[in-house]
Every structure is written in structure tokens, then in C-alpha cells.
Protein backbone atom coordinates (compact mmCIF):
# COMPACT_ATOMS: atom_id res chain seq x y z
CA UNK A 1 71.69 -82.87 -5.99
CA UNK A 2 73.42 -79.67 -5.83
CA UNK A 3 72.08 -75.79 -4.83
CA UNK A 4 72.31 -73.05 -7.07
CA UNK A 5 72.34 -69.06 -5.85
CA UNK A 6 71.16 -66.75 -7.97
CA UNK A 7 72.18 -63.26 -6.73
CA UNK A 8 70.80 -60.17 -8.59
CA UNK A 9 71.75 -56.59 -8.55
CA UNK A 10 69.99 -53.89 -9.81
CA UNK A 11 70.95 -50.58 -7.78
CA UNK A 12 70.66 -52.83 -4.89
CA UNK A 13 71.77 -56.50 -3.57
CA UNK A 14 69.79 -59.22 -3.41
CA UNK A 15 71.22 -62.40 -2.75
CA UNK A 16 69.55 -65.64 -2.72
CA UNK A 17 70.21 -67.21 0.81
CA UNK A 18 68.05 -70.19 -0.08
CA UNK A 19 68.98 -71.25 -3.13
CA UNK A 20 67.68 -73.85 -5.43
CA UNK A 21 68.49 -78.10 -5.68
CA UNK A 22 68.96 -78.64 -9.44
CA UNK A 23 70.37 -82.17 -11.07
CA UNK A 24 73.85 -79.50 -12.68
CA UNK A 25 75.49 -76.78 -13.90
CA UNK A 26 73.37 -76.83 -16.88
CA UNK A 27 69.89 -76.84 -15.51
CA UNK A 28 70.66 -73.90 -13.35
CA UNK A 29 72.17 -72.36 -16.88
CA UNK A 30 68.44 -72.71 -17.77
CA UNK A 31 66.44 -71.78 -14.24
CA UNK A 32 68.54 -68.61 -14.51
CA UNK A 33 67.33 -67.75 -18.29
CA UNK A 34 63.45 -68.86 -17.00
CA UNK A 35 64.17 -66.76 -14.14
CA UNK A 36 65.71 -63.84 -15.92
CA UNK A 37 63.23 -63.80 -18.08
CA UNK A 38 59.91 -63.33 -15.74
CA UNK A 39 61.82 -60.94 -13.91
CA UNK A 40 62.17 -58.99 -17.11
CA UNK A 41 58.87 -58.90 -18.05
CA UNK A 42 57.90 -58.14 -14.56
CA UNK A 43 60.15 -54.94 -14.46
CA UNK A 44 59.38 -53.74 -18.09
CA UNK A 45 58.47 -50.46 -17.32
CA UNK A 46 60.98 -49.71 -15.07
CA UNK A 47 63.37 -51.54 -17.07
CA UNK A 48 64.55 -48.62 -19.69
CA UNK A 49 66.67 -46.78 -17.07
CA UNK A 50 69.86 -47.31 -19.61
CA UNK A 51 71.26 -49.44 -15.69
CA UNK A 52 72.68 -52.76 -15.96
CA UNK A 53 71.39 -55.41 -13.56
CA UNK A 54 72.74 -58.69 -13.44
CA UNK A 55 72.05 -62.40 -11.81
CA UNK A 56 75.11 -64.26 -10.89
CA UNK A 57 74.67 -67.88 -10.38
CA UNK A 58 77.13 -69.76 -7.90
CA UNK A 59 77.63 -73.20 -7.08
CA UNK A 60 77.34 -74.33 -3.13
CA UNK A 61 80.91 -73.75 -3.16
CA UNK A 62 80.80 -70.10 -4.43
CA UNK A 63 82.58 -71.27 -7.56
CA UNK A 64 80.52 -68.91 -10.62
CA UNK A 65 77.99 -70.90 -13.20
CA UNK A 66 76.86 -68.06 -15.09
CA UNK A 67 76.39 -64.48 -15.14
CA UNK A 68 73.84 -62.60 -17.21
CA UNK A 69 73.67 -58.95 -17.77
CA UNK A 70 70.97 -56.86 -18.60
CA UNK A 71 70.43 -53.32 -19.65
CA UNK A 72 67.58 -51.50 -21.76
CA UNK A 73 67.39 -47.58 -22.96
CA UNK A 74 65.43 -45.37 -24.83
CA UNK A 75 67.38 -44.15 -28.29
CA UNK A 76 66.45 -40.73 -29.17
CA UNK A 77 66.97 -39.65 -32.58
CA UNK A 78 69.40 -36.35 -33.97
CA UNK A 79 68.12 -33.98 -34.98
CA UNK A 80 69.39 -33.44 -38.80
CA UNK A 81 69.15 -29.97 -39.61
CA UNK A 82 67.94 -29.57 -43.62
């Protein structure tokens, strides 16, 4: 079976040098939303920073699977005047 990378940046590198064996394409489609996920809830507070982070997902081969992109920020309202 195949390894998957899934690299994430946030402000800062961090590539996955181990990787993951996973049957295809598609199940590491999945392990990166599962992954993604737990990493978001895991960073919600510092999450609302208006940054993007993103995990990129490569093959063995370096060829690209996926990439998701994430970014969260606090909307504060106008001010209408009366």
C-alpha cells in the first residue's frame, strides 16, 4: 500500500517525514479531513488569527492528493451612526 505526507503550515513548516500507509488516494482524501479536523478543534482558540494554514497531502512520489485551507476571524460590526 502506498504512503501519504501530510505537510501543514501555519506561520511555520511542518512536514510529515513519516508519513502514513493507506489502501489510495481517496482514503488519504479522508485521513486528511479526520486529521484536519482534530487539529482544528485542538487549535480553536488560537485559531481566529484571520491566518491561513493549510495541509498538503502528497503521494510517495511528491505528486499532490489534496490541499485544504483553513482560515477563521473575528467580524466586527460598523458602527451605523443614527
Amino acid at each position: 500500500m502506498p504512503r501519504y505526507f501530510f505537510h501543514v503550515h501555519d506561520g511555520q513548516e511542518f512536514p510529515d517525514r513519516e508519513g502514513t500507509v493507506l489502501a489510495d488516494r481517496e482514503a488519504a482524501r479522508t485521513e486528511s479531513m479526520m486529521a484536519a479536523a482534530e487539529m482544528l478543534r485542538d487549535a480553536a482558540l488560537n485559531l481566529w488569527t484571520g491566518e491561513e494554514w493549510t495541509m498538503q497531502v502528497v503521494d510517495e512520489k511528491g505528486r499532490s492528493v489534496c490541499l485544504l485551507t483553513f482560515s477563521a476571524k473575528i467580524e466586527v460590526p460598523a458602527l451605523t451612526s443614527p
